[in-house]
PDB file of N, CA and C in Angstrom:
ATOM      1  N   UNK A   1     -56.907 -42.382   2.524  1.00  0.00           N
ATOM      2  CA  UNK A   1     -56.459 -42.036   1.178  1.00  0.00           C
ATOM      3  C   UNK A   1     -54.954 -41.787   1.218  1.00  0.00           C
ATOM      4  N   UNK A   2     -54.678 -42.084   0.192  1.00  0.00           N
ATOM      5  CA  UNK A   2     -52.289 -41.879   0.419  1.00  0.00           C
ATOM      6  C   UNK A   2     -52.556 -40.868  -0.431  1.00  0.00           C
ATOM      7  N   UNK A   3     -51.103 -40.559  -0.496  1.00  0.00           N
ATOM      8  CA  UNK A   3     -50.970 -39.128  -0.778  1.00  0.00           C
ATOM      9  C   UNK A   3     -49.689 -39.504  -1.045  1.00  0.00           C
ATOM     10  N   UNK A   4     -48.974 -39.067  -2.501  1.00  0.00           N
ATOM     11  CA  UNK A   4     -47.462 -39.383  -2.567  1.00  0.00           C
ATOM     12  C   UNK A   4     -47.142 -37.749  -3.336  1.00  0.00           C
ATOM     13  N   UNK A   5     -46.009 -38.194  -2.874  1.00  0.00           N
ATOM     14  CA  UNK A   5     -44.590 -37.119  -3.250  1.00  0.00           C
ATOM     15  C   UNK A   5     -43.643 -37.491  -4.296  1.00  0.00           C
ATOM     16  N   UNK A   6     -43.514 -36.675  -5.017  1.00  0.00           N
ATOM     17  CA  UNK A   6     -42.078 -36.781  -6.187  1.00  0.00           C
ATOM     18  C   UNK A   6     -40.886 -36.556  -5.299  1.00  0.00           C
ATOM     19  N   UNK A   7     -40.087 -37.330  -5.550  1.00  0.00           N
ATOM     20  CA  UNK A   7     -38.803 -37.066  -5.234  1.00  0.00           C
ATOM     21  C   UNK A   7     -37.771 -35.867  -5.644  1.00  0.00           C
ATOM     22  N   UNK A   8     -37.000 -35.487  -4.889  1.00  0.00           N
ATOM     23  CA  UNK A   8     -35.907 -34.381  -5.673  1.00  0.00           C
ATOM     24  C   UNK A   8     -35.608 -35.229  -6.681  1.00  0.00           C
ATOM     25  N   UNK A   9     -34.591 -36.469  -6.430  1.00  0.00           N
ATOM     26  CA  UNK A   9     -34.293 -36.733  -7.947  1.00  0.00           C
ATOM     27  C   UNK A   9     -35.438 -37.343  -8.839  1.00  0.00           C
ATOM     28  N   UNK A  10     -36.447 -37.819  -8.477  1.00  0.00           N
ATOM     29  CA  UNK A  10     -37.457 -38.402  -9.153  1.00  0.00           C
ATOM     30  C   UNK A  10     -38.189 -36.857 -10.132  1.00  0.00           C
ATOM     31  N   UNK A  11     -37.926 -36.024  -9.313  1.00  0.00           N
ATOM     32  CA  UNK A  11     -38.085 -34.488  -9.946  1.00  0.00           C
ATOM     33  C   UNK A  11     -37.076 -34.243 -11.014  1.00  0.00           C
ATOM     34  N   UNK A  12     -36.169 -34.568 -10.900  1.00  0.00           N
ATOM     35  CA  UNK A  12     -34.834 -34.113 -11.619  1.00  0.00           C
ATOM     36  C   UNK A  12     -35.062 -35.148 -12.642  1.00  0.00           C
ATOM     37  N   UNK A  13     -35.386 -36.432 -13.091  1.00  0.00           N
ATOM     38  CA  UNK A  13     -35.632 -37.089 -13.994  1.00  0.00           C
ATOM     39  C   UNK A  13     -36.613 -36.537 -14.946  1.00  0.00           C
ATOM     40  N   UNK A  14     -37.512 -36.072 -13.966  1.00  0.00           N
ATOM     41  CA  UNK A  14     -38.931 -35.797 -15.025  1.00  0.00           C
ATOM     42  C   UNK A  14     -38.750 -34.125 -15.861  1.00  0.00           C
ATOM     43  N   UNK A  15     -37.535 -33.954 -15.093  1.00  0.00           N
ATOM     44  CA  UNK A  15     -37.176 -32.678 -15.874  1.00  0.00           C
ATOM     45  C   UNK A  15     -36.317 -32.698 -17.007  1.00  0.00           C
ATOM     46  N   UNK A  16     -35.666 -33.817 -16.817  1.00  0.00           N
ATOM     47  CA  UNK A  16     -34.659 -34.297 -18.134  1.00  0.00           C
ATOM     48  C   UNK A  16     -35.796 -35.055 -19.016  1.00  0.00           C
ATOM     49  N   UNK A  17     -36.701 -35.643 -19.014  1.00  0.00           N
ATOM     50  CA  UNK A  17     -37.263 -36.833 -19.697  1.00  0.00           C
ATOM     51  C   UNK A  17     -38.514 -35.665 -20.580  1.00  0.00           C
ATOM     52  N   UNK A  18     -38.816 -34.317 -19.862  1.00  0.00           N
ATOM     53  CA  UNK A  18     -39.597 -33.472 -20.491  1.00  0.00           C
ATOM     54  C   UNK A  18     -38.487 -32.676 -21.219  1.00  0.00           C
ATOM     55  N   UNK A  19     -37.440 -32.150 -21.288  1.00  0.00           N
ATOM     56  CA  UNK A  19     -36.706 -31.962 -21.802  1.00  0.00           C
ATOM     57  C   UNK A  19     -36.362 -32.872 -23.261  1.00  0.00           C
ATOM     58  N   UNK A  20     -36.098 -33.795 -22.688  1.00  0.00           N
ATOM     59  CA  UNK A  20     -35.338 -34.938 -24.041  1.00  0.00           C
ATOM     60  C   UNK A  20     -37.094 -34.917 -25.186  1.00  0.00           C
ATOM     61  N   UNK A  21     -36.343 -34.864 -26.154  1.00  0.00           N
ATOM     62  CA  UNK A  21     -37.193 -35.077 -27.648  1.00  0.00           C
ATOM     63  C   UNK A  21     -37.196 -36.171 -27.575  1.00  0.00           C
ATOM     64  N   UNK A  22     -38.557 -36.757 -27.886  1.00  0.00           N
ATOM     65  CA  UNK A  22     -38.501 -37.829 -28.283  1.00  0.00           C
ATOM     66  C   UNK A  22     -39.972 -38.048 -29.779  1.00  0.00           C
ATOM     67  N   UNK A  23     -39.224 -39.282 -29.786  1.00  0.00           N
ATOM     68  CA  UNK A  23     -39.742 -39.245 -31.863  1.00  0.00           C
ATOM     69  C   UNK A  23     -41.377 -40.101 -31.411  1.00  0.00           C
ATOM     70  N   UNK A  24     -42.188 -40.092 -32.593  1.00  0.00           N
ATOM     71  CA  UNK A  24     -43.118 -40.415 -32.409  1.00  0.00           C
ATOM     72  C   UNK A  24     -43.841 -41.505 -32.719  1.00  0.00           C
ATOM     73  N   UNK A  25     -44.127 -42.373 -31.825  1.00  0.00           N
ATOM     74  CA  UNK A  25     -44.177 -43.686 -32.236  1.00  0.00           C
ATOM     75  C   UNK A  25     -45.502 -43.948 -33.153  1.00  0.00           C
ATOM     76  N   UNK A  26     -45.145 -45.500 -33.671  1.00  0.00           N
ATOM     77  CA  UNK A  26     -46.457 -45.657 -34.149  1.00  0.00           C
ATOM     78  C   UNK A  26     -48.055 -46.419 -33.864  1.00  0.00           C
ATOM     79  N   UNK A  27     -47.829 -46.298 -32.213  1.00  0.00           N
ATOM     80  CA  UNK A  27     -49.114 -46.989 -31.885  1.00  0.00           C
ATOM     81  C   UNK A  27     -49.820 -45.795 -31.163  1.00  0.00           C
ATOM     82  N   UNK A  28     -50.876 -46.031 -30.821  1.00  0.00           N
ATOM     83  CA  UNK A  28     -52.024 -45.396 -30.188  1.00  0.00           C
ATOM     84  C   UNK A  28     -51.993 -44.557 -29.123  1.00  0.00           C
ATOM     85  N   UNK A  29     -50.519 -45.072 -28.565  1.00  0.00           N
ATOM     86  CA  UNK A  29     -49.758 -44.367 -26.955  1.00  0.00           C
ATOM     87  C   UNK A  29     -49.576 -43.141 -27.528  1.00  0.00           C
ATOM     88  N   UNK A  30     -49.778 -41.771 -26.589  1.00  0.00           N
ATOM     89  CA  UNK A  30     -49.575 -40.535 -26.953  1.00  0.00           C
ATOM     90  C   UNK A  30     -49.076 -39.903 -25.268  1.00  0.00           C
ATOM     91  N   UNK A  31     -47.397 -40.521 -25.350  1.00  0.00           N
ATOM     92  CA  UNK A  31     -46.771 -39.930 -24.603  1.00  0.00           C
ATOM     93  C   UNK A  31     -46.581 -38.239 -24.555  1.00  0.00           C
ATOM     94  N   UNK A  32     -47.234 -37.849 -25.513  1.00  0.00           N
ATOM     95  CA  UNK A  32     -47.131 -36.414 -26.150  1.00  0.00           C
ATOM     96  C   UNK A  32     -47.868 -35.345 -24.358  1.00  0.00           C
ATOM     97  N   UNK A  33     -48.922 -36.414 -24.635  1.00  0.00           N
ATOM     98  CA  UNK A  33     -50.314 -35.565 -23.950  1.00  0.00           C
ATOM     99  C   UNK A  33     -49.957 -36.273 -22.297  1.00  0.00           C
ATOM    100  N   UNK A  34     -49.189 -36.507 -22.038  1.00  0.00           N
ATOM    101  CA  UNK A  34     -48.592 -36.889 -20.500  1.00  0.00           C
ATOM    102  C   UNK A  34     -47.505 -35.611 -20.858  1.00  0.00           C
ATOM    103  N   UNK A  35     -46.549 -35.743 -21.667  1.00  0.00           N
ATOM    104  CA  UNK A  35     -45.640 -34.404 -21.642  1.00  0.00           C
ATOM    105  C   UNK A  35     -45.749 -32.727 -21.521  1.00  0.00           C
ATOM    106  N   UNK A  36     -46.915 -32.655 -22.239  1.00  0.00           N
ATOM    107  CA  UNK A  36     -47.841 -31.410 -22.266  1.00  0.00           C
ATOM    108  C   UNK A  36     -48.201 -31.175 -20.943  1.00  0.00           C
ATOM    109  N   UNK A  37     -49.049 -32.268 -19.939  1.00  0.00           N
ATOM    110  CA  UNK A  37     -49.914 -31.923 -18.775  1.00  0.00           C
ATOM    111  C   UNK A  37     -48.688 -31.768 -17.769  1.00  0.00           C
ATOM    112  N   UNK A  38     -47.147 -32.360 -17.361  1.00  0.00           N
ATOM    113  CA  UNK A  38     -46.262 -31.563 -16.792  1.00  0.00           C
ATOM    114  C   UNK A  38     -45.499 -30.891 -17.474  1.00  0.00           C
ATOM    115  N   UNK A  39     -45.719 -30.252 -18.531  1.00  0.00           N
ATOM    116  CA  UNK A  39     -45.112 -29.247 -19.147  1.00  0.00           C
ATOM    117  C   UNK A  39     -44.557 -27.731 -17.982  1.00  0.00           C
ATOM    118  N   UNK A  40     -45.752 -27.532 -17.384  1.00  0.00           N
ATOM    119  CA  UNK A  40     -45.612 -26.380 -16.346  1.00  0.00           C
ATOM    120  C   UNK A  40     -44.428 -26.594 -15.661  1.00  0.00           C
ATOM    121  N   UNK A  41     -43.568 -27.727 -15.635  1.00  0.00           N
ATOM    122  CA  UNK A  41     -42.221 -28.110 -14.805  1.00  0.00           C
ATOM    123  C   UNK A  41     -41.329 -27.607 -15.664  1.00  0.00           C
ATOM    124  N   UNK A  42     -41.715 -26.917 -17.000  1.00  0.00           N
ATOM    125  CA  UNK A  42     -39.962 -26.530 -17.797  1.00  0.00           C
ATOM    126  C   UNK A  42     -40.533 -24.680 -17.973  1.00  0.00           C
ATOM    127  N   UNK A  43     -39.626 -24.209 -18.618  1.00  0.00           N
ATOM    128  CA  UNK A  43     -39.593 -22.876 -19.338  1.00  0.00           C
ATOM    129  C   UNK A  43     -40.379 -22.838 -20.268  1.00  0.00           C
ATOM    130  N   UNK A  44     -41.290 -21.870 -20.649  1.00  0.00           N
ATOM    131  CA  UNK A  44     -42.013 -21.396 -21.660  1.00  0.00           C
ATOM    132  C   UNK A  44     -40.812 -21.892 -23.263  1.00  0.00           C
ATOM    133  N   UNK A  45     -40.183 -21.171 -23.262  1.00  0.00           N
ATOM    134  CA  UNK A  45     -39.145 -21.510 -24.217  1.00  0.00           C
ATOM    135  C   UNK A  45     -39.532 -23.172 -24.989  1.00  0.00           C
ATOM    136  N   UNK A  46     -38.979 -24.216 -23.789  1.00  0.00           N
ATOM    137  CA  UNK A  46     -38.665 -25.703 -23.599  1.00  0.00           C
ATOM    138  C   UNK A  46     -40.197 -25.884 -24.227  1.00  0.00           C
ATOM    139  N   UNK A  47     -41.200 -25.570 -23.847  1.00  0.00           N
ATOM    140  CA  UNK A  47     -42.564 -26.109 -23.774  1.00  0.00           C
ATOM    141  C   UNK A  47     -42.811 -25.513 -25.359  1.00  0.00           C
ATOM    142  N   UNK A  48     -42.214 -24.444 -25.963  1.00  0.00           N
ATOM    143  CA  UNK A  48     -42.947 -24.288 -26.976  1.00  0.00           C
ATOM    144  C   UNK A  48     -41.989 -24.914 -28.404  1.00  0.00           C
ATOM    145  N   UNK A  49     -40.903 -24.975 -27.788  1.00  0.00           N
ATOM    146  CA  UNK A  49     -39.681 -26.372 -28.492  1.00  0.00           C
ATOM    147  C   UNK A  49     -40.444 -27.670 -28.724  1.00  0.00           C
ATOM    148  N   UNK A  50     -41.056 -28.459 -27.356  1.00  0.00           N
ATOM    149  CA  UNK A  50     -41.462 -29.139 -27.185  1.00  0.00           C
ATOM    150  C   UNK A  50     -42.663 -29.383 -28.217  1.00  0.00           C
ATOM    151  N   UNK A  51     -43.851 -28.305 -29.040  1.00  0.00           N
ATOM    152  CA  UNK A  51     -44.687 -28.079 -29.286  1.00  0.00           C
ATOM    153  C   UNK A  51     -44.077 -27.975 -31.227  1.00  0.00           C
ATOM    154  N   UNK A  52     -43.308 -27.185 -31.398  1.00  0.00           N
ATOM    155  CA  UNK A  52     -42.773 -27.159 -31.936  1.00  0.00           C
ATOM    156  C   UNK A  52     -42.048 -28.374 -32.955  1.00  0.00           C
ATOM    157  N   UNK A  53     -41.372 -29.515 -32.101  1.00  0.00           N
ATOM    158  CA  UNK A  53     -41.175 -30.726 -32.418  1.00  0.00           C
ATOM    159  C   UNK A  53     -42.475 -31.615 -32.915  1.00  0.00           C
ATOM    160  N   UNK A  54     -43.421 -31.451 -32.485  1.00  0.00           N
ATOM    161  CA  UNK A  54     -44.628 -32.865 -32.299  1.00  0.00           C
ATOM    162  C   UNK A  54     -45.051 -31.789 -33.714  1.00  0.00           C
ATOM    163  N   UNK A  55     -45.486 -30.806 -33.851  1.00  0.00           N
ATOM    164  CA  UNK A  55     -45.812 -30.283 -35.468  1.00  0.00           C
ATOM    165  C   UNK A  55     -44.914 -31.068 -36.229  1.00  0.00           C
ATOM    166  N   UNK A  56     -43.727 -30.774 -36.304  1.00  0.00           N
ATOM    167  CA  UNK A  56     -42.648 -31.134 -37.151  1.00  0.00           C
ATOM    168  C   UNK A  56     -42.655 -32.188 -37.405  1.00  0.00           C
ATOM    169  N   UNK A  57     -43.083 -33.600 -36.187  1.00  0.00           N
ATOM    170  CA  UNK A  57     -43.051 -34.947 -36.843  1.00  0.00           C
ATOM    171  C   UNK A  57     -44.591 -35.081 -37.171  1.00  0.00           C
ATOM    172  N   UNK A  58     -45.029 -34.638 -37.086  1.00  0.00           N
ATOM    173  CA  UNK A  58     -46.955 -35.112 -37.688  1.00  0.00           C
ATOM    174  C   UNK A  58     -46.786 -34.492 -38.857  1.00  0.00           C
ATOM    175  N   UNK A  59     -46.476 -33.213 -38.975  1.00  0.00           N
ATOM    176  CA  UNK A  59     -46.244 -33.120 -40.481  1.00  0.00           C
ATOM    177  C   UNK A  59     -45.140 -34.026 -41.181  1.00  0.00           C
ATOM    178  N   UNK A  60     -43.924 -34.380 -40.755  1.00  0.00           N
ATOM    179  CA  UNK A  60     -43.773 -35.335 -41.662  1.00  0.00           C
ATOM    180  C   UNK A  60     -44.310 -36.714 -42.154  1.00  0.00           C
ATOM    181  N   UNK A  61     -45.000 -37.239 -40.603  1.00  0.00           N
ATOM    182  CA  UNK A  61     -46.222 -38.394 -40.583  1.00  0.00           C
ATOM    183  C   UNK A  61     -46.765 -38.361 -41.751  1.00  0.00           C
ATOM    184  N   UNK A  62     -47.584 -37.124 -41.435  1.00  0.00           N
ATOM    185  CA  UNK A  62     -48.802 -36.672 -43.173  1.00  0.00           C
ATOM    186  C   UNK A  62     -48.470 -36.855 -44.108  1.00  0.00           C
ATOM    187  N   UNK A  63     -46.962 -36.083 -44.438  1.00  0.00           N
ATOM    188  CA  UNK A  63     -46.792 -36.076 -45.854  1.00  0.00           C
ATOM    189  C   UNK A  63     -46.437 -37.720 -46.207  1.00  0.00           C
ATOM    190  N   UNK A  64     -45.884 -38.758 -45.373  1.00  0.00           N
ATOM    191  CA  UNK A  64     -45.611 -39.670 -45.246  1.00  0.00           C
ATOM    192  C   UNK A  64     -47.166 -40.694 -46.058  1.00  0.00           C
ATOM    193  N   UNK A  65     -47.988 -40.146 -44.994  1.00  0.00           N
ATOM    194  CA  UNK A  65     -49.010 -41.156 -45.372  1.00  0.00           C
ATOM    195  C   UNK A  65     -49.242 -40.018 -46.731  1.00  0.00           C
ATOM    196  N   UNK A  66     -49.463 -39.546 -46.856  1.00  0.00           N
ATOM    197  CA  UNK A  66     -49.882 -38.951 -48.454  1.00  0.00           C
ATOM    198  C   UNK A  66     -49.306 -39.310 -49.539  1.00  0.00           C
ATOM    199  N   UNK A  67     -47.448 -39.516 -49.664  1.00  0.00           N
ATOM    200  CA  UNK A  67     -47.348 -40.388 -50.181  1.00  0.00           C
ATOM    201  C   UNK A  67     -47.688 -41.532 -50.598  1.00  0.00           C
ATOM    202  N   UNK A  68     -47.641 -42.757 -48.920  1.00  0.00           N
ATOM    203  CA  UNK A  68     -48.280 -43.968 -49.356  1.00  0.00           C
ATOM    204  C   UNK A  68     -49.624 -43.857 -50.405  1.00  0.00           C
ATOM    205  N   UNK A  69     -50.672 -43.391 -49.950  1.00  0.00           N
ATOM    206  CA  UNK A  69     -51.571 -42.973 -50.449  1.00  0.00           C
ATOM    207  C   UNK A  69     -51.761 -43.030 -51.905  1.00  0.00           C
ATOM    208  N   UNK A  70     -50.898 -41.499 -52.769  1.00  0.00           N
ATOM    209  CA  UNK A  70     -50.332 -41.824 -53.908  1.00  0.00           C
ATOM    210  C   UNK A  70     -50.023 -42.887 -54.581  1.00  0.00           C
ATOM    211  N   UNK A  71     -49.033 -43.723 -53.772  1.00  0.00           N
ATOM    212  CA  UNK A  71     -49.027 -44.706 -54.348  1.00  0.00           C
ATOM    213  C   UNK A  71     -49.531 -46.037 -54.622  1.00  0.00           C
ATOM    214  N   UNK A  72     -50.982 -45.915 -53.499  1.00  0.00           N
ATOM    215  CA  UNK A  72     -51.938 -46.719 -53.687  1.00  0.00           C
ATOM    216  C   UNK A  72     -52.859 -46.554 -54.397  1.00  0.00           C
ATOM    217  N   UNK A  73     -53.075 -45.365 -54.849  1.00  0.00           N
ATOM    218  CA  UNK A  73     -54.230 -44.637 -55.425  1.00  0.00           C
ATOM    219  C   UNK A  73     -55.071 -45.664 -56.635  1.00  0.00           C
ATOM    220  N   UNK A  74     -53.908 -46.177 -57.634  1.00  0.00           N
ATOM    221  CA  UNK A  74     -54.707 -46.713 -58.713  1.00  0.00           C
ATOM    222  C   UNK A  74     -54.792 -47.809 -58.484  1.00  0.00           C
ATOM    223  N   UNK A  75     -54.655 -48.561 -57.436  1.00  0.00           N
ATOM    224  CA  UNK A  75     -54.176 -49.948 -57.342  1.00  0.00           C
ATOM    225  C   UNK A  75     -55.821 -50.256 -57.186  1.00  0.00           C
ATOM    226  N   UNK A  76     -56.539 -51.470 -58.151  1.00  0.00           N
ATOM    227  CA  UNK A  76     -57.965 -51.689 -57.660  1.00  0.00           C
ATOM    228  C   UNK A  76     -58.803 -52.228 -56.565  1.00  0.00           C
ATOM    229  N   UNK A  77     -59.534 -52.338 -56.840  1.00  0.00           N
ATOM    230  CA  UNK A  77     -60.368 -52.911 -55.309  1.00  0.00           C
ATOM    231  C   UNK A  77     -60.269 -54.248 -56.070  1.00  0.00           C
ATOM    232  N   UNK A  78     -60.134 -55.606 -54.612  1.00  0.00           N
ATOM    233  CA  UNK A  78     -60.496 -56.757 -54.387  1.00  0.00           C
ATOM    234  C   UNK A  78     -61.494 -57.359 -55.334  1.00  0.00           C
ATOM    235  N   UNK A  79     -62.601 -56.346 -55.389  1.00  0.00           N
ATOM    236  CA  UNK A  79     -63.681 -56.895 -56.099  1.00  0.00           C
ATOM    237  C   UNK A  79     -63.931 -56.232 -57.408  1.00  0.00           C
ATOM    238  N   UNK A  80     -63.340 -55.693 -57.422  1.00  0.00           N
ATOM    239  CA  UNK A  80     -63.845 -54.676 -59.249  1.00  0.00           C
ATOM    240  C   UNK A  80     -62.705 -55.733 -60.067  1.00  0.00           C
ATOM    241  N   UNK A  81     -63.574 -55.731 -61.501  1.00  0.00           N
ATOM    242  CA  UNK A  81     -63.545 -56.795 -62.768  1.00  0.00           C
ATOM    243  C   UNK A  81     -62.103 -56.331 -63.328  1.00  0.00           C
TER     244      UNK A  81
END
């Protein structure tokens, strides 16, 4: 069985890359929940920043799609007369 090691700087990346915000894409990938599980590598502080951010863009997501929404609302179905 291998057995690997992080590097100092390969360490030092993953501390900047959990650090750096990043925005939230729109496919299925949820780099979120890889960021969370080495979260334990930053400050309580960083981690609840971190937590903090991903609310902030899902709520704007929501209100986003709620809009669209709205503005689909009366539009009819395919099949109604």
């Amino acid at each position: 069985k291998k057995s690997y090691t992080i590097t100092e700087e390969g360490r030092d990346q993953l501390i900047r890359w959990l650090h750096k915000d990043v925005m939230m894409g729109k496919t299925a990938k949820d780099v979120f929940r890889v960021r969370m599980y080495f979260s334990n590598n930053i400050d309580l502080t960083s981690r609840v920043k971190l937590l903090e951010s991903q609310k902030m863009q899902h709520t704007k997501r929501l209100n986003a799609l709620k809009k669209t929404l709205e503005q689909y609302r009366d539009v009819p179905a395919l099949d109604s007369d």
